[in-house]
Protein backbone atom coordinates (compact mmCIF):
# COMPACT_ATOMS: atom_id res chain seq x y z
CA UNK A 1 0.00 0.00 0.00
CA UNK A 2 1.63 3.30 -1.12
CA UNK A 3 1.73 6.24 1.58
CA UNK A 4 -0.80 8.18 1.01
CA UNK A 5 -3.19 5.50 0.49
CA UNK A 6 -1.95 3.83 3.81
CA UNK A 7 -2.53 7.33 6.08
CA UNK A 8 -6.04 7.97 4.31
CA UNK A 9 -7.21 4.14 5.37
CA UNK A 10 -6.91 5.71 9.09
CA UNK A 11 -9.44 8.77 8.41
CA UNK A 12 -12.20 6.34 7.25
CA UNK A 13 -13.63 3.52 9.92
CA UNK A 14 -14.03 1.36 6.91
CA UNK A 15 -10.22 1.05 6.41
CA UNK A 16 -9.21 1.12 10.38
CA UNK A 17 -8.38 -2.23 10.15
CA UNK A 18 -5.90 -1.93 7.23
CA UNK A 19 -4.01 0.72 9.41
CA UNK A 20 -4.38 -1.45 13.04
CA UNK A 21 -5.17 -5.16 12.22
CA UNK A 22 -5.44 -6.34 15.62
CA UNK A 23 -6.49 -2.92 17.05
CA UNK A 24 -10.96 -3.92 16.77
CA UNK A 25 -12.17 -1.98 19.46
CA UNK A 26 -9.33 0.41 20.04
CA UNK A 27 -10.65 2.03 17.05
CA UNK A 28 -14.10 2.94 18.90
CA UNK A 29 -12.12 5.57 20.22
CA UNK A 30 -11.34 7.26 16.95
CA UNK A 31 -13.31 9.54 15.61
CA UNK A 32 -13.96 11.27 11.79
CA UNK A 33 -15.78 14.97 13.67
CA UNK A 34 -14.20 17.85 14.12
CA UNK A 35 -16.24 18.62 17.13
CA UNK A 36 -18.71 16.16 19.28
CA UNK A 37 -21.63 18.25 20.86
CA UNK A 38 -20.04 21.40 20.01
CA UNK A 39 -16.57 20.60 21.89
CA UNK A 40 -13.47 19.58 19.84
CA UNK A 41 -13.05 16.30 19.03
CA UNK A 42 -9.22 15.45 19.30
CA UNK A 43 -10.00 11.87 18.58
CA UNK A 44 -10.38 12.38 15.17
CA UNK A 45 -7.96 11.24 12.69
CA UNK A 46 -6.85 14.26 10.48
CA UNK A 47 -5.82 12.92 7.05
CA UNK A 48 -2.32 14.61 6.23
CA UNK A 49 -1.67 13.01 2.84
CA UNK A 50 -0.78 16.08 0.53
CA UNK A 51 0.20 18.25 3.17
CA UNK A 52 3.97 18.05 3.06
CA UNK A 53 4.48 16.70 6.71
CA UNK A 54 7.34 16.34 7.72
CA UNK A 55 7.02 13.85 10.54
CA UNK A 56 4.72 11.48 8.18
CA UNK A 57 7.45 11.95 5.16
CA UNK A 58 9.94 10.14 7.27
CA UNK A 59 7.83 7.28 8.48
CA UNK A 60 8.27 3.80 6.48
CA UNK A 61 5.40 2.17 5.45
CA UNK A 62 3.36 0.57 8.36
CA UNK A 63 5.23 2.88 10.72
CA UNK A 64 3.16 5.06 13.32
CA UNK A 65 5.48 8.76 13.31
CA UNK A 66 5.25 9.33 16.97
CA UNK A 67 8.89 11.26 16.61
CA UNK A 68 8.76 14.91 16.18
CA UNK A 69 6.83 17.51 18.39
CA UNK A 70 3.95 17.87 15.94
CA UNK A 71 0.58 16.90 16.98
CA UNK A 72 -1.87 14.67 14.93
CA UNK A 73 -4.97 17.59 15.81
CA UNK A 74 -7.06 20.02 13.47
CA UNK A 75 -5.69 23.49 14.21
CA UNK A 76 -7.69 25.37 16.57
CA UNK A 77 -10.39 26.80 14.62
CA UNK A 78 -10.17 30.20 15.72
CA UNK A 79 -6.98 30.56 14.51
CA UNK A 80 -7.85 28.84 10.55
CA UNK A 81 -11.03 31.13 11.00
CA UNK A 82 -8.58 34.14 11.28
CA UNK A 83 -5.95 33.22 8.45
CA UNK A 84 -9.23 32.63 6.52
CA UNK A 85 -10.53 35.93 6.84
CA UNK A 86 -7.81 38.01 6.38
CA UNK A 87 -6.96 35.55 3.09
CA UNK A 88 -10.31 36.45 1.99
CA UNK A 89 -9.60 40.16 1.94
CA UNK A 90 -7.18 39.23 -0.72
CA UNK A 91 -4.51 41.94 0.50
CA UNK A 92 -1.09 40.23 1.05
CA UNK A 93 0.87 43.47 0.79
CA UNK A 94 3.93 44.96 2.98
CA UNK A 95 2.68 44.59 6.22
CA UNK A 96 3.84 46.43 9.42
CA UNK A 97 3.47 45.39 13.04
CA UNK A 98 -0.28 46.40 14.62
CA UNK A 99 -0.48 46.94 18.50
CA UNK A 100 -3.02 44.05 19.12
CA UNK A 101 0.29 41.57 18.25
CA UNK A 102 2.32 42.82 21.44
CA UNK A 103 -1.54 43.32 23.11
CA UNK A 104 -2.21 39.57 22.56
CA UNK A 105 1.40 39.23 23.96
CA UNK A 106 1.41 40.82 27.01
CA UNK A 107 -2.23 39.89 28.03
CA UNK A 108 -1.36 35.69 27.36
CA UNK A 109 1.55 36.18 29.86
CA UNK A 110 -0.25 38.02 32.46
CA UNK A 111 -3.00 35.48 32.77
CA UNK A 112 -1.63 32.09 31.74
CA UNK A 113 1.82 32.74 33.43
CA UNK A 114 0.85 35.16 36.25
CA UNK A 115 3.82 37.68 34.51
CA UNK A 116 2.92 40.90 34.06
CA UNK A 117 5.37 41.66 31.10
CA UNK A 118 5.72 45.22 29.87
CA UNK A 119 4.84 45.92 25.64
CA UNK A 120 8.64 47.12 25.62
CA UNK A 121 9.90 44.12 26.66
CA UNK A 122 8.28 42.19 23.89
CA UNK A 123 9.43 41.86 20.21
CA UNK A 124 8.69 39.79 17.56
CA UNK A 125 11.65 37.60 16.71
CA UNK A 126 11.81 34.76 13.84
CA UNK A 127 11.03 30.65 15.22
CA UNK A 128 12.81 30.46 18.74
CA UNK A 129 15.38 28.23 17.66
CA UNK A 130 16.70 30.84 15.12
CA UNK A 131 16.35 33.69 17.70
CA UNK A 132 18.44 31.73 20.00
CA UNK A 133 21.02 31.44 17.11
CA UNK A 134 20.81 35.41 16.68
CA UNK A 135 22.10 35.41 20.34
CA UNK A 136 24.64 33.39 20.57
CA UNK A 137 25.92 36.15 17.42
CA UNK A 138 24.83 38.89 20.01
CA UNK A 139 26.36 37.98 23.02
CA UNK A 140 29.08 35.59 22.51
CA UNK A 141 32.30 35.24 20.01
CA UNK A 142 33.64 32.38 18.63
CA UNK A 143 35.69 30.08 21.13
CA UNK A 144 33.33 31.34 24.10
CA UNK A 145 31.65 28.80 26.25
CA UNK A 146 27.72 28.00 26.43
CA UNK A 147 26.19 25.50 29.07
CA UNK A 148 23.77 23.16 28.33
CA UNK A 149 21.81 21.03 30.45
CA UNK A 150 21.66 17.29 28.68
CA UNK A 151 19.90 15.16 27.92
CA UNK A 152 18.54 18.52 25.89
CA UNK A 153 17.04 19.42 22.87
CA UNK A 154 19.85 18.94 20.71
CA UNK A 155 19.39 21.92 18.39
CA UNK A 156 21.14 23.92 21.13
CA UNK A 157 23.95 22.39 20.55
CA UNK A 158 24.31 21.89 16.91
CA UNK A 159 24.20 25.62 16.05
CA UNK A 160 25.86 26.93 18.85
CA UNK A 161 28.90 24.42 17.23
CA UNK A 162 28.20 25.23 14.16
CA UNK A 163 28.87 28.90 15.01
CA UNK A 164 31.93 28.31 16.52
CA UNK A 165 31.19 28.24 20.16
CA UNK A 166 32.20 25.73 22.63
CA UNK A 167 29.24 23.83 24.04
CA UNK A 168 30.12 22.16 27.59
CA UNK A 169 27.83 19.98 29.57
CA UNK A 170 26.28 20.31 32.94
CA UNK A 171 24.63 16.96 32.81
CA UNK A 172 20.96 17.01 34.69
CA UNK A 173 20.83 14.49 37.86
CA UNK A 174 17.68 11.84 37.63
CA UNK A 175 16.97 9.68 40.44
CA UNK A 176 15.02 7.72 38.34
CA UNK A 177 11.92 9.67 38.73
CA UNK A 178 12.82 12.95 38.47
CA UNK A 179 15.65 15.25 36.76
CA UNK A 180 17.24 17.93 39.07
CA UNK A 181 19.88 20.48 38.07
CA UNK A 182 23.63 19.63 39.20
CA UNK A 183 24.29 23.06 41.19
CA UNK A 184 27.34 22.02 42.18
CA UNK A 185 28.61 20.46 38.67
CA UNK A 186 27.21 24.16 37.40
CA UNK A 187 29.28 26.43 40.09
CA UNK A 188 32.65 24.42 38.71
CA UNK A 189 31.47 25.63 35.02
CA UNK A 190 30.97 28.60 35.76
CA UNK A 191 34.18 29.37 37.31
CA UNK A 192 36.02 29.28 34.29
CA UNK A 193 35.76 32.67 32.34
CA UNK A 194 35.41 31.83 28.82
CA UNK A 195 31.93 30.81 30.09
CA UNK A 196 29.49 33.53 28.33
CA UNK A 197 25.75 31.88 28.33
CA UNK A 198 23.36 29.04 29.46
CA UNK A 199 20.71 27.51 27.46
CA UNK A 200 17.66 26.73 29.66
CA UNK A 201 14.89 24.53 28.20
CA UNK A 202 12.02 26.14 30.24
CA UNK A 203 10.14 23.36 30.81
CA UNK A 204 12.35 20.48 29.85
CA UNK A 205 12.21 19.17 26.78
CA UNK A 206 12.88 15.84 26.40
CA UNK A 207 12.54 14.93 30.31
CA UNK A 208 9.28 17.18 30.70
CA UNK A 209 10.66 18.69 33.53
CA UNK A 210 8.60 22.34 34.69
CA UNK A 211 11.36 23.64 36.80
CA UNK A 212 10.13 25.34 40.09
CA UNK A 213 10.50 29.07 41.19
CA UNK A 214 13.02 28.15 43.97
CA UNK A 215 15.16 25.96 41.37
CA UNK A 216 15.25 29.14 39.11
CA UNK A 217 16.09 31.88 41.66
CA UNK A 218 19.19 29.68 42.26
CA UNK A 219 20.28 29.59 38.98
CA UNK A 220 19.58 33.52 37.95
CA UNK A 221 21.83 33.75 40.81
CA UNK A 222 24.81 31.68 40.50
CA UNK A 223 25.04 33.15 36.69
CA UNK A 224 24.23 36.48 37.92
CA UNK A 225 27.13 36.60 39.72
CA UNK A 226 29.34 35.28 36.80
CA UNK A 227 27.63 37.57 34.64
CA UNK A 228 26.65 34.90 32.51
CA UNK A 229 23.33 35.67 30.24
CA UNK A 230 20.63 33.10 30.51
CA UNK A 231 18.80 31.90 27.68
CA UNK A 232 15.10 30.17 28.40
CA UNK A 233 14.05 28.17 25.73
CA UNK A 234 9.66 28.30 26.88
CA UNK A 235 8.10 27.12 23.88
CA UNK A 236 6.38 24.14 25.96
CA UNK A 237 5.26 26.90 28.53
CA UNK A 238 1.89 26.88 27.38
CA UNK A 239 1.35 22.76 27.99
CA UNK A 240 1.71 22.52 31.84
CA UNK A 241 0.12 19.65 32.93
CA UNK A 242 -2.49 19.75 35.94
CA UNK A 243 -0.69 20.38 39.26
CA UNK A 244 1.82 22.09 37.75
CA UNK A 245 2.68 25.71 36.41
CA UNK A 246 4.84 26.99 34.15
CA UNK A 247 7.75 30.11 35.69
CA UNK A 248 8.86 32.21 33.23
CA UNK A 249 12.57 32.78 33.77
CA UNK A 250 13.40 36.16 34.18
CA UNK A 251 9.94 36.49 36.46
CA UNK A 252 11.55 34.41 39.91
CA UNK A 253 13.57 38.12 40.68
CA UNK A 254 15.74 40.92 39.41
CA UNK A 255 18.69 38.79 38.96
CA UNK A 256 16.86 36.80 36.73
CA UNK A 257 15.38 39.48 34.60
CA UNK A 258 18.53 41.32 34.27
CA UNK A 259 20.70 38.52 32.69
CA UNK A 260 17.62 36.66 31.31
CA UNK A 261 15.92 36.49 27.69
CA UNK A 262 13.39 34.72 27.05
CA UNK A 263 11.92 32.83 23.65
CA UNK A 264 8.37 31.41 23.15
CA UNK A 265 5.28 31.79 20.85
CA UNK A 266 2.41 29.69 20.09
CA UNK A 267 3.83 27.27 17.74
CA UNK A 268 4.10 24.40 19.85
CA UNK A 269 0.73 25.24 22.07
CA UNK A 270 -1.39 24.99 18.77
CA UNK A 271 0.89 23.49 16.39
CA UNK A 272 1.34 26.12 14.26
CA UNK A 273 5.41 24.64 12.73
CA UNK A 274 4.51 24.98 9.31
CA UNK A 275 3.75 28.77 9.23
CA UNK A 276 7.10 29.43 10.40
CA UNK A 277 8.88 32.29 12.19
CA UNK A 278 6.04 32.23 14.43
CA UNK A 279 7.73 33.40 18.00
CA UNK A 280 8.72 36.72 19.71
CA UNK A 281 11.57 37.37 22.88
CA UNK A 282 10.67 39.00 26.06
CA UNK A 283 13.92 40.67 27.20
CA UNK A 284 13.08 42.96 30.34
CA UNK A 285 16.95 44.73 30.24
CA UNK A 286 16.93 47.09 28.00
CA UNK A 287 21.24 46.60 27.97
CA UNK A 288 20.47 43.52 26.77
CA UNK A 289 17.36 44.06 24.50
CA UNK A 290 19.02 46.80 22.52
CA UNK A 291 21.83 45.07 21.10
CA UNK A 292 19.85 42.04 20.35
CA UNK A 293 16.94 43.60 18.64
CA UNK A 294 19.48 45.55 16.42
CA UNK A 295 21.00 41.67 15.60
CA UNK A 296 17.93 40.85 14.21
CA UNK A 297 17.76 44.15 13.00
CA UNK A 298 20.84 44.18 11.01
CA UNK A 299 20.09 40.49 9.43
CA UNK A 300 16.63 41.50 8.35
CA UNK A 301 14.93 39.03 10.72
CA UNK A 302 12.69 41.27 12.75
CA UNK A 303 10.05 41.16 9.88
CA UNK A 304 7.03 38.77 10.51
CA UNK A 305 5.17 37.07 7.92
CA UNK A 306 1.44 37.97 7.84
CA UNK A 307 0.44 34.62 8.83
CA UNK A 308 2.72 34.59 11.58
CA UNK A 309 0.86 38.21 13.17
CA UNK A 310 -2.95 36.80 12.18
CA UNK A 311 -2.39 33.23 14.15
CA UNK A 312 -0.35 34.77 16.91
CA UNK A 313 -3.67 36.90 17.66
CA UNK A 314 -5.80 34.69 16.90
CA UNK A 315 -4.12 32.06 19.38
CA UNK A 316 -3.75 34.33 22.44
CA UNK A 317 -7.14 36.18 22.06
CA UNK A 318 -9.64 33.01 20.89
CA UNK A 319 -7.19 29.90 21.69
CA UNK A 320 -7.90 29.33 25.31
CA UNK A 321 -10.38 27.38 25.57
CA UNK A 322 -9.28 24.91 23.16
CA UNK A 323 -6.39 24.81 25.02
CA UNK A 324 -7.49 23.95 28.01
CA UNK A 325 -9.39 21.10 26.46
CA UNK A 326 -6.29 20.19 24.51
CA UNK A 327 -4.78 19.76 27.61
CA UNK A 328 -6.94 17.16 29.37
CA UNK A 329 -7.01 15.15 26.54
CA UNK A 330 -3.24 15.26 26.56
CA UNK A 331 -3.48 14.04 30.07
CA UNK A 332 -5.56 11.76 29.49
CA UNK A 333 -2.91 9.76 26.85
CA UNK A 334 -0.25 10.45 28.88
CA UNK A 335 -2.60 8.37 31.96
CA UNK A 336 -2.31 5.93 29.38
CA UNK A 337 1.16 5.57 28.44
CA UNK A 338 2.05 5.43 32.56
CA UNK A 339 -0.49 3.03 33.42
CA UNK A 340 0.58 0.53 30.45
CA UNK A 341 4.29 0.48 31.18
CA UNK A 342 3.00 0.28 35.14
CA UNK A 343 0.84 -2.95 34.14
CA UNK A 344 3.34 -4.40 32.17
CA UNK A 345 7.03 -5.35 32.57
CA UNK A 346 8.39 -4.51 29.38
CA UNK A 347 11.67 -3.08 30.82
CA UNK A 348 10.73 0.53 29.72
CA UNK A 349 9.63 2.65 32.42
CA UNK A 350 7.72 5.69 31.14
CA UNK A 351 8.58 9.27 32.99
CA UNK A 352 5.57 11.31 33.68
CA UNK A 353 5.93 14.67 32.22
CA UNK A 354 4.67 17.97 34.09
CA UNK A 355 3.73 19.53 30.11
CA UNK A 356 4.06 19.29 26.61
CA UNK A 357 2.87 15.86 25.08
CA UNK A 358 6.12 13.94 25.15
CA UNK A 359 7.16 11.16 27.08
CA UNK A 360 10.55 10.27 28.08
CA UNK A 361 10.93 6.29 28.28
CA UNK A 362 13.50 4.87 29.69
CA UNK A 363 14.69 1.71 28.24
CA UNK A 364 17.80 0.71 30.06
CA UNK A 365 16.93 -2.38 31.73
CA UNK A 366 15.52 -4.02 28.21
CA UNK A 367 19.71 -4.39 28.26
CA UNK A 368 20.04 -3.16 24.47
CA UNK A 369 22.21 -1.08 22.66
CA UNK A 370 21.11 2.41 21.50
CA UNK A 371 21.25 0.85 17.80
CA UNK A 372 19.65 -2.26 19.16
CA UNK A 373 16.55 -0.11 20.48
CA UNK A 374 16.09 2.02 17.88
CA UNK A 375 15.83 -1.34 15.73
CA UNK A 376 13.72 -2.73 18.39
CA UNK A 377 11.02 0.19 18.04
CA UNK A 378 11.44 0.90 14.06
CA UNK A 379 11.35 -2.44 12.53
CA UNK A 380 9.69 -4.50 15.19
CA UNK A 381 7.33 -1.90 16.83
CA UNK A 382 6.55 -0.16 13.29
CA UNK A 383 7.00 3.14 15.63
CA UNK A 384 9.40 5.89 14.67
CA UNK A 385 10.47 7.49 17.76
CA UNK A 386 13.01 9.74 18.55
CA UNK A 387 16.45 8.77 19.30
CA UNK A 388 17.36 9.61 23.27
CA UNK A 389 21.28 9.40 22.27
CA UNK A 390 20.53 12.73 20.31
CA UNK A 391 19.95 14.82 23.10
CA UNK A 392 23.14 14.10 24.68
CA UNK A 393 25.32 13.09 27.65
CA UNK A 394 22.08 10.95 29.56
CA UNK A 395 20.33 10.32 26.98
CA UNK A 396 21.40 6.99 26.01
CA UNK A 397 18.70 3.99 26.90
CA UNK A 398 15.80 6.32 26.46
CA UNK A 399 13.92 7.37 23.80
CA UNK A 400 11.37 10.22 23.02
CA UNK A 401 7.81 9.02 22.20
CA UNK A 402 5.17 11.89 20.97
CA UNK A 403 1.32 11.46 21.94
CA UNK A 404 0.33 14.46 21.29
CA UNK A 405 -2.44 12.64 18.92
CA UNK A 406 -5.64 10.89 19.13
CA UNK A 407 -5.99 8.31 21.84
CA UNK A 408 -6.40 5.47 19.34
CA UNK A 409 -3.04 5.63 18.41
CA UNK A 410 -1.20 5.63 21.75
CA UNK A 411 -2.84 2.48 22.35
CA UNK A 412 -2.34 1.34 18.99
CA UNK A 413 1.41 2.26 19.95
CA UNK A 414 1.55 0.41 23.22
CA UNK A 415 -0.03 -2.66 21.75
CA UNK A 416 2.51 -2.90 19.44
CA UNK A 417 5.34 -2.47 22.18
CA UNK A 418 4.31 -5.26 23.67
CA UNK A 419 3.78 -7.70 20.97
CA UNK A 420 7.12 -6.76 20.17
């Protein structure tokens, strides 16, 4: 069965069983509705043949893509309602910045995140990962040092070495539960003075760690005292999960937001990737905002796209409810991913994340090699999964699994896990 016919068998309940042959009544939990009693139905399949996914294009034939942070879910209508209209208008001309962007802004962090940010503060800035590139140009030379806290999102790393900059680890400390920064692995780091900048992954992506406000106020202050600028990576920010909230970095005190910059937008909260340069920085120092925003400035990158203003808008002035909806249902998979690996010994013990919609398992004691495991879950599995080894010193044993996606296919996943 070619690709496209394979992922379009899952959208119909006719062809459910070409897609999950021994799945039966798993599939009852699918759905082919956008919305069920006026509420949004995440457990519809979304057909993504002919959309140029990136996450599908990778996936072998038979293989569930549970790899890259991309959910399987419909946009949030309010934000296709918005790109709709202003398409309609058929006006796609030079477009400048309007006042309800940084509005939008500075409302979303002063009532999801309890941060009452300032409009100067705020500037648009092109996807975070790029931004954070811009600032290793800003703030650091060639040769300098930048911390990062593995197992990490591995992009910090790559560009920061492919800029020239020395990348040294402060590995996190898990006690098989829970990851913890290494304070006193940090303080050694620190010492040393070619030491210019930490990356923070604010909340932890791949571990799904939210850090806490005393955990941060110790860390603004061992750098502050260095005089070693922080950056906070909060793209996940948005997807606490219940019991826990997300701390914006340079809010936990003064020494925070005067070494601190932090990068976000709505990309990952309603999967909004494929628009692109889709984020903005919140830098409360102006000695550090200035010569940053005239970085992106100077490289032409502190122009959005249209697309990029309308769905920003649209996200923080009409997205919250379907957010908050989004996340229960995300809680509700990830209840299902802990209580299978719980039930059954596989030798993969599944870490509970505090937000986003990935899951960190740890596969250690299944006594395999990284190659081995990745084998394991690609060609026996049919799951594509991402590779723990790439996020660094830690990461080995584990791998990332993405469930941000109707519940059928987590247990579709699982079953196939354990008939492995």
């Amino acid at each position: 069965m070619k690709r496209r016919q394979f992922i379009k068998s899952v959208s119909a309940a006719a062809g459910a069983s070409l897609l999950f042959p021994s799945a039966g009544s798993m599939m009852s939990g699918c759905s082919t509705n956008t919305t069920i009693d006026g509420k949004w139905d995440f457990d519809e399949i979304v057909d993504r043949s002919g959309t140029w996914s990136i996450k599908h294009g990778r996936a072998n034939e038979g293989q569930i893509p549970m790899w890259i942070a991309d959910m399987e879910f419909r946009t949030a209508p309010a934000i296709s309602s918005a790109l709709k209209e202003r398409l309609n208008r058929d006006v796609l001309g030079y477009t400048s910045i309007p006042d309800a962007f940084y509005e939008s802004i500075v409302d979303w962090e002063t009532k999801m995140h309890h941060w009452p940010v300032k409009k100067e503060w705020v500037a648009y800035c092109p996807g975070v990962i790029t931004s954070i590139n811009q600032a290793y140009l800003t703030f650091t030379r060639p040769g300098d040092s930048i911390i990062v806290q593995p197992p990490v999102y591995d992009h910090f790393r790559m560009y920061a070495e492919r800029l020239g900059r020395h990348v040294i680890d402060n590995p996190l400390l898990f006690d098989g539960k829970r990851y913890r920064m290494d304070f006193d692995g940090l303080d050694r780091l620190l010492a040393d003075d070619s030491t210019k900048m930490l990356v923070l992954c604010n909340p932890h992506n791949p571990c799904g760690t939210v850090w806490d406000e005393e955990t941060l106020r110790r860390l603004a202050s061992m750098c502050h005292q260095r005089g070693v600028i922080i950056i906070s990576d909060e793209i996940h920010g948005d997807l606490t999960l219940p019991g826990k909230r997300h701390i914006p970095f340079c809010s936990v005190s003064d020494e925070a937001a005067s070494i601190g910059l932090v990068f976000t937008g709505p990309t990952k909260t309603f999967n909004l990737a494929g628009i692109g340069m889709t984020a903005y920085c919140i830098i409360p120092n102006e000695d550090l905002r200035e010569p940053y925003l005239k970085q992106l400035n100077d490289t032409k990158l502190n122009e959005p796209p249209l697309a990029s203003l309308v769905a920003t808008i649209a996200a923080y002035t009409q997205g919250a409810p379907w957010l908050k909806s989004l996340r229960e249902y995300l809680q509700g998979n990830i209840k299902e991913v802990i209580d299978f690996f719980s039930a059954n010994n596989l030798g993969i013990k599944a870490i509970k994340p505090e937000a986003s919609f990935l899951v960190w398992l740890d596969c250690r004691s299944m006594g395999l090699t990284q190659e081995e495991l990745m084998n394991f879950f690609s060609n026996k599995a049919k799951l594509l999964l991402s590779n723990g080894a790439a996020y660094g010193p830690g990461g080995e044993g584990f791998v990332r699994m993405n469930i941000g996606c109707p519940r059928c296919l987590v247990k579709e996943a699982l079953s196939r896990i354990r008939n492995a």
